[in-house]
C-alpha atoms as a PDB file:
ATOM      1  CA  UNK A   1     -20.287   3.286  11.378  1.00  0.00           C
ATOM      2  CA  UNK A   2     -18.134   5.001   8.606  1.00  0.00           C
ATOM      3  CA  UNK A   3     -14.759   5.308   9.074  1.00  0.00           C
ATOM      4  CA  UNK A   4     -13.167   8.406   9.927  1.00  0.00           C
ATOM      5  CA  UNK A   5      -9.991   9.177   8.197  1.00  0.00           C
ATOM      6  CA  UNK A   6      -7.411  11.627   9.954  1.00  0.00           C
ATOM      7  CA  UNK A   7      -6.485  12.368   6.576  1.00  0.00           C
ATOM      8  CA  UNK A   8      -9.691  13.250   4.994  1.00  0.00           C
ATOM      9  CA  UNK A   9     -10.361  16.328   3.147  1.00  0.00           C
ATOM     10  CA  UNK A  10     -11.459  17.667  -0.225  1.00  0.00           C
ATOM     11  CA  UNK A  11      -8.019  17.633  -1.762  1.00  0.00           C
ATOM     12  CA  UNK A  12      -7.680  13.395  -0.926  1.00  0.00           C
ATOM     13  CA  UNK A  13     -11.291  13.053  -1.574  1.00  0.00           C
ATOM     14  CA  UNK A  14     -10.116  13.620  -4.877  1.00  0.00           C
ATOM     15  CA  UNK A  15      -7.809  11.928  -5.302  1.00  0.00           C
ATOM     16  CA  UNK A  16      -9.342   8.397  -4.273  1.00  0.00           C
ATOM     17  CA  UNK A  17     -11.971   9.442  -6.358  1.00  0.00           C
ATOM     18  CA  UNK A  18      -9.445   9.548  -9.589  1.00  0.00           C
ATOM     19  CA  UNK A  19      -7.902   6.179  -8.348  1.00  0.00           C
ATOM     20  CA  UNK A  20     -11.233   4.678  -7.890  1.00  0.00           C
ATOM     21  CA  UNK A  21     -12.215   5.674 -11.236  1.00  0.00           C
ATOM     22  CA  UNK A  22      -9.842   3.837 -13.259  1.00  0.00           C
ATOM     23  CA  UNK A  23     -10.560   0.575 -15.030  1.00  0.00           C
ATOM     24  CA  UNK A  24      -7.612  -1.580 -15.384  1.00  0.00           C
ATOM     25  CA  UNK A  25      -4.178  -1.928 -14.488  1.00  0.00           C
ATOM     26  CA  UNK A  26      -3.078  -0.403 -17.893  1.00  0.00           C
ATOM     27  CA  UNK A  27      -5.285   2.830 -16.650  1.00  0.00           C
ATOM     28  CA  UNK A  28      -3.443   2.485 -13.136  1.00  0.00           C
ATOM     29  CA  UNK A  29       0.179   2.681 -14.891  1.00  0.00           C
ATOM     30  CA  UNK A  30      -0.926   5.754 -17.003  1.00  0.00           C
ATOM     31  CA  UNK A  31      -2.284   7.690 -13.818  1.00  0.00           C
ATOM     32  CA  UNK A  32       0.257   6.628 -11.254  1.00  0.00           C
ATOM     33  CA  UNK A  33       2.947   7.665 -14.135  1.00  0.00           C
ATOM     34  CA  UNK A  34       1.639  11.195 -14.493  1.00  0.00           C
ATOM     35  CA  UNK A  35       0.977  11.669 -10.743  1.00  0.00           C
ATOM     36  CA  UNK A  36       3.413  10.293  -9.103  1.00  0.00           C
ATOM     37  CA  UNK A  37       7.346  10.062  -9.294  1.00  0.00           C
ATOM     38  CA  UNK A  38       8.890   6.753  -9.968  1.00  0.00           C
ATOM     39  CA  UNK A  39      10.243   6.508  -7.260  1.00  0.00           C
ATOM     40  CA  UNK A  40       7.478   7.422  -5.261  1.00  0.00           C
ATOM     41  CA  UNK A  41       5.649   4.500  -7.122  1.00  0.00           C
ATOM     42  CA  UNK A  42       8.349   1.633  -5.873  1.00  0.00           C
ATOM     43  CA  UNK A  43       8.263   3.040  -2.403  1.00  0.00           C
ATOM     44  CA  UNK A  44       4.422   2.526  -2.332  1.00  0.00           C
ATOM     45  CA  UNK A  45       4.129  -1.031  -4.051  1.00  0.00           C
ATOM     46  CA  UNK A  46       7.474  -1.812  -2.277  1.00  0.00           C
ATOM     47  CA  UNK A  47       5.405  -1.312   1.278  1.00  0.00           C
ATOM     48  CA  UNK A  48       2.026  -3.062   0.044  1.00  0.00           C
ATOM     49  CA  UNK A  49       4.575  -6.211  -1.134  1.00  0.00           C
ATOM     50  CA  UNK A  50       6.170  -6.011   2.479  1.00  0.00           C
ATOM     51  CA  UNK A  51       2.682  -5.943   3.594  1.00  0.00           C
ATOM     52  CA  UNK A  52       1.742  -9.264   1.825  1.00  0.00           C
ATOM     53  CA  UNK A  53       5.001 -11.073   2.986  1.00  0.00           C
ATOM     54  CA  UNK A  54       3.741 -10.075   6.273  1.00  0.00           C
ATOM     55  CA  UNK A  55       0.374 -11.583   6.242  1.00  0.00           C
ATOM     56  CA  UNK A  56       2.172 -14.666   4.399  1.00  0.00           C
ATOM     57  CA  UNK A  57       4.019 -14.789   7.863  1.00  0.00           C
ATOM     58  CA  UNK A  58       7.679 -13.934   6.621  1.00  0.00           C
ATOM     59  CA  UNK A  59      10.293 -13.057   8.659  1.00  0.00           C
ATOM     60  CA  UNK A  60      12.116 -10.099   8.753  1.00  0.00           C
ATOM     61  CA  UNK A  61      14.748 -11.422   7.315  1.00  0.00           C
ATOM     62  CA  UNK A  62      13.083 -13.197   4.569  1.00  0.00           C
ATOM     63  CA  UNK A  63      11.660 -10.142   3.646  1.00  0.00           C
ATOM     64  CA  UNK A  64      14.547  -8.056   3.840  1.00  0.00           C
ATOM     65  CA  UNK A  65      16.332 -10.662   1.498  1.00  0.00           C
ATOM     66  CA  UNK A  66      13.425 -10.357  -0.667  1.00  0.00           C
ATOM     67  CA  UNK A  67      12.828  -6.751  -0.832  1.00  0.00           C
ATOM     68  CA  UNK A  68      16.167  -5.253  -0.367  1.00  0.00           C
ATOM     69  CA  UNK A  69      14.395  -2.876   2.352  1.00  0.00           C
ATOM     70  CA  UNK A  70      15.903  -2.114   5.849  1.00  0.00           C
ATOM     71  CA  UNK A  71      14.382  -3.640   8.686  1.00  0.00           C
ATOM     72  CA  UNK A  72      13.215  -0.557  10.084  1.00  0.00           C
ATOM     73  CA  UNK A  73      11.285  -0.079   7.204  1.00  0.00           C
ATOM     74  CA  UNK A  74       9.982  -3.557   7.150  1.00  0.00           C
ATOM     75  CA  UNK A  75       9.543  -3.011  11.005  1.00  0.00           C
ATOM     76  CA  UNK A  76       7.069   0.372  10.212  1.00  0.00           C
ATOM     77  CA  UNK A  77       4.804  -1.415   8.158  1.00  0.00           C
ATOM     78  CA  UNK A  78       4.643  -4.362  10.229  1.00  0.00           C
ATOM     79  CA  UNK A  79       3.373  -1.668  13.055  1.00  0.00           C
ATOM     80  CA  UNK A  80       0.586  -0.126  10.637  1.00  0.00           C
ATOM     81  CA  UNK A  81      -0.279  -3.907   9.215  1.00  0.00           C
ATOM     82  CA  UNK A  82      -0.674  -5.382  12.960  1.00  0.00           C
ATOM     83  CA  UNK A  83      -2.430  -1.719  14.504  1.00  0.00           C
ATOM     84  CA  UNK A  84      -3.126   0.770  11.572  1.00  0.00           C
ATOM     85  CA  UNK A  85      -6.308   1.094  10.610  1.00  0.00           C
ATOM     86  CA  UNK A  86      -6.555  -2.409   8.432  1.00  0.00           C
ATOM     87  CA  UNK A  87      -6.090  -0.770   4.944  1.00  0.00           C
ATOM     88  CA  UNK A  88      -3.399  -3.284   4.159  1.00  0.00           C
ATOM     89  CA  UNK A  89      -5.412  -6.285   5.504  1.00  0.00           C
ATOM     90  CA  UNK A  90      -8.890  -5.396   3.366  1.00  0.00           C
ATOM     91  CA  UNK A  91      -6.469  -4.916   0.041  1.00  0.00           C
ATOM     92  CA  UNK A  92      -4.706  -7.882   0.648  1.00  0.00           C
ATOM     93  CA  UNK A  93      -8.024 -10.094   1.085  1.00  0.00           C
ATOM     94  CA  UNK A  94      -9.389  -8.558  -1.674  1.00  0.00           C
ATOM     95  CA  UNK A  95      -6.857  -9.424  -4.417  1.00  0.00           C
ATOM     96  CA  UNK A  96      -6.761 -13.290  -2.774  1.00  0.00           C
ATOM     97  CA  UNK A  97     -10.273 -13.551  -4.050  1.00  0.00           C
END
């Protein structure tokens, strides 16, 4: 069974396609820079590293020290990495092979 995305539409569809599209990281910097804001950028790798600490079974504190972020951030993607719907987990497994 597929899964079912509360965010899907045409507009994301899209999108992902783009991302999906590109060949290397060097393709990955080029698109990210032109779609995205820098900052925008560091919040998303910033939660994907948080992510990996997690599955590396960090603390909270460890990761805070590491990452500089607040523990209610660390604490949000601890909620989606334990009940989202396993994005996190399948990237994470992926790049350890």
């Amino acid at each position: 069974m597929a899964y079912k995305s509360k965010f899907k539409n045409a507009e994301t569809d899209l999108l992902f396609e783009a991302i999906l599209s590109m060949k290397s990281k060097e393709d990955c910097y080029r698109f990210f820079e032109d779609v995205s804001t820098i900052n925008e950028l560091q919040a998303l790798s910033q939660r994907f590293f948080i992510a990996k600490l997690l599955s590396e079974g960090k603390t909270y504190q460890e990761i805070e020290r590491l990452t500089k972020a607040s523990t209610a951030t660390i604490s949000r993607i601890n909620k989606c990495y334990r009940y989202g719907a396993d994005g996190y987990k399948i990237a994470i497994e992926r790049i350890a092979k």
